[in-house]
Protein backbone atom coordinates (compact mmCIF):
# COMPACT_ATOMS: atom_id res chain seq x y z
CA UNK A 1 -19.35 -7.53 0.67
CA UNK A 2 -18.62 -7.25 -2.75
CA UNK A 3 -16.15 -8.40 -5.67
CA UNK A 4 -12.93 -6.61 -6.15
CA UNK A 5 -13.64 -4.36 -8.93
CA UNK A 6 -10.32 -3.21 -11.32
CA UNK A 7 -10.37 1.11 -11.69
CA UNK A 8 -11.76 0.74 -15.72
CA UNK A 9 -8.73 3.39 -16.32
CA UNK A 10 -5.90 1.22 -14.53
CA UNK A 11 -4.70 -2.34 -14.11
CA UNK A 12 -4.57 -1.69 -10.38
CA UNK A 13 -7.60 -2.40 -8.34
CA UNK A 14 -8.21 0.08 -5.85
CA UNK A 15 -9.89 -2.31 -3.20
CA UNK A 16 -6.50 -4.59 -3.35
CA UNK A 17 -4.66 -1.19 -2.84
CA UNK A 18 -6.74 -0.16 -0.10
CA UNK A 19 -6.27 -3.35 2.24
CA UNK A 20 -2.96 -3.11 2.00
CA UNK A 21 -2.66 0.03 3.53
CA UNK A 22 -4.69 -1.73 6.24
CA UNK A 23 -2.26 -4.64 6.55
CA UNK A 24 1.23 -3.72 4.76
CA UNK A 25 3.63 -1.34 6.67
CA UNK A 26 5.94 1.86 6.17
CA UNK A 27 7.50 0.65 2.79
CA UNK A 28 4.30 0.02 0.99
CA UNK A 29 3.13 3.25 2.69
CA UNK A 30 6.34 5.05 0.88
CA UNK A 31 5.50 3.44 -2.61
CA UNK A 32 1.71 4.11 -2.75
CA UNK A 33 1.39 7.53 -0.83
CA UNK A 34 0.77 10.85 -2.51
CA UNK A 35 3.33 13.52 -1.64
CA UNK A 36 0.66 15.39 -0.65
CA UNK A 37 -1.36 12.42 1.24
CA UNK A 38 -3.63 13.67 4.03
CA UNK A 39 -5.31 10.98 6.54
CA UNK A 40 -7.68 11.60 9.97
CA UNK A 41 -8.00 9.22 12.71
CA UNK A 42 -11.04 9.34 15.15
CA UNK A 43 -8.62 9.29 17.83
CA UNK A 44 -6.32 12.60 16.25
CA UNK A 45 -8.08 15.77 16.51
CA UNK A 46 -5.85 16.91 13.69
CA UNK A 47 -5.04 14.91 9.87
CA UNK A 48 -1.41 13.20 9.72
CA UNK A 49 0.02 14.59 6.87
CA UNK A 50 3.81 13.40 5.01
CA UNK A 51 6.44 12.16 7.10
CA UNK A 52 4.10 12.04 10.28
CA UNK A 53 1.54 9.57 8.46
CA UNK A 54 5.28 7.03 8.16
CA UNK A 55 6.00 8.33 11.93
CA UNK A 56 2.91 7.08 13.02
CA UNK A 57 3.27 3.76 11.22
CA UNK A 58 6.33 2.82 13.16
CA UNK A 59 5.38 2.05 16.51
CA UNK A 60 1.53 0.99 15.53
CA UNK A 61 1.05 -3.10 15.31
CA UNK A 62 -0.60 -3.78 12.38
CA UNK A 63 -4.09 -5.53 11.20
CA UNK A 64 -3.38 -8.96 10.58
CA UNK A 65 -6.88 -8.79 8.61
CA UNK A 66 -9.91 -6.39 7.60
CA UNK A 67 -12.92 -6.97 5.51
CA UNK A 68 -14.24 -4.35 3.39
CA UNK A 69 -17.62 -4.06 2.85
CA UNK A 70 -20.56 -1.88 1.81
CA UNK A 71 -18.11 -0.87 -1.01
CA UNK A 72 -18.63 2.10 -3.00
CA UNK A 73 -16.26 3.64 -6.12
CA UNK A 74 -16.68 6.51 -7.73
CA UNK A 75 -14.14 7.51 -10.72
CA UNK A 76 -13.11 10.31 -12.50
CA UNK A 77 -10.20 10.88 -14.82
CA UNK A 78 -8.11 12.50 -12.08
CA UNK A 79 -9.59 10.33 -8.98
CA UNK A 80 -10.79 7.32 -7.84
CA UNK A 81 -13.02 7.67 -4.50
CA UNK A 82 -13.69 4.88 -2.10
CA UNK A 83 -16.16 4.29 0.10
CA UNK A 84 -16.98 1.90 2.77
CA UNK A 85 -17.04 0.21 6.07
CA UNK A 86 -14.09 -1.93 7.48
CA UNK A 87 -13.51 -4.80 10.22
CA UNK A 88 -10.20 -5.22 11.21
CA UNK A 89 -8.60 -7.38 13.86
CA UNK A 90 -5.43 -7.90 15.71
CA UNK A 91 -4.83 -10.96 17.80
CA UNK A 92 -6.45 -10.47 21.28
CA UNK A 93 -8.17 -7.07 20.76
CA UNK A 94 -11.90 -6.45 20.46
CA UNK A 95 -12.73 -5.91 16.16
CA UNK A 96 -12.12 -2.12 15.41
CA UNK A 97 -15.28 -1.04 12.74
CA UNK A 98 -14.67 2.06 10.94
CA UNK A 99 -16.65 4.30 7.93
CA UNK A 100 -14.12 5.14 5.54
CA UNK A 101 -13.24 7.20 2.50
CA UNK A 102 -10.12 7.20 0.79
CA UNK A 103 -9.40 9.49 -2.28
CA UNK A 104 -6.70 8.06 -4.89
CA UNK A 105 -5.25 10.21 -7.25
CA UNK A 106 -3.33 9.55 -10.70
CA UNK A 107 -0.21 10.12 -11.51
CA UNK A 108 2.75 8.60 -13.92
CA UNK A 109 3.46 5.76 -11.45
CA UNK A 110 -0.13 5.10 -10.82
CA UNK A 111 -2.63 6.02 -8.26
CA UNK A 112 -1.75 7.30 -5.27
CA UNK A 113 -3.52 7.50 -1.96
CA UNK A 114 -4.16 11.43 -1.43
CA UNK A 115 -6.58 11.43 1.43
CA UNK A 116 -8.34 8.98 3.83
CA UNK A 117 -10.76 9.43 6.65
CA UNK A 118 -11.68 7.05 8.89
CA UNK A 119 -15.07 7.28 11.59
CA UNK A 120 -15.70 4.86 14.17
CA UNK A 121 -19.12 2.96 13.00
């Protein structure tokens, strides 16, 4: 696992931005998601996009932690790219592992998430 890096062209660090979206809910979801945000499941055979990405957050119980690791970022002036693998666990369920990727882009308020894809790993 490695450090928390800060995006060089921000005083947000994408890593703390991206575990929240494991572990925060609908609001933070609101705040930090592109209006054109994009995001596939292993479990959807189709990407939730807008509204149905909040939909979706409603009924879900959320990680109460996940680890990050094998962490990649690659960043442009437009983008900042993340890659990596995630543990996350809820309280009495088996650890779900994924291989992410989560593209962030910029805009006046900051970056904001515009795609993630998640594979079972």
């Amino acid at each position: 696992m490695s450090t928390i890096a800060r995006d060089p062209l921000s005083h947000t660090s994408p890593w703390a931005l991206e575990e929240h979206f494991w572990l925060e809910g609908p609001n933070f979801y609101r705040a930090h998601l592109s209006k054109d945000a994009a995001m596939w499941f292993p479990d959807r055979p189709e990407p939730l996009r807008g509204e149905a990405i909040l939909d979706g957050l409603m009924n879900a119980p959320r990680w109460e932690s996940v680890v990050l690791d094998q962490q990649d970022m690659a960043v442009t002036d437009e983008t900042v790219t993340l890659r990596y693998h995630a543990t996350a666990r809820r309280d009495g369920q088996d650890d779900y592992r994924a291989a992410c990727t989560t593209v962030y882009k910029r805009d006046a308020g900051g970056l904001k998430l515009l795609e993630h894809h998640q594979r079972i790993a």
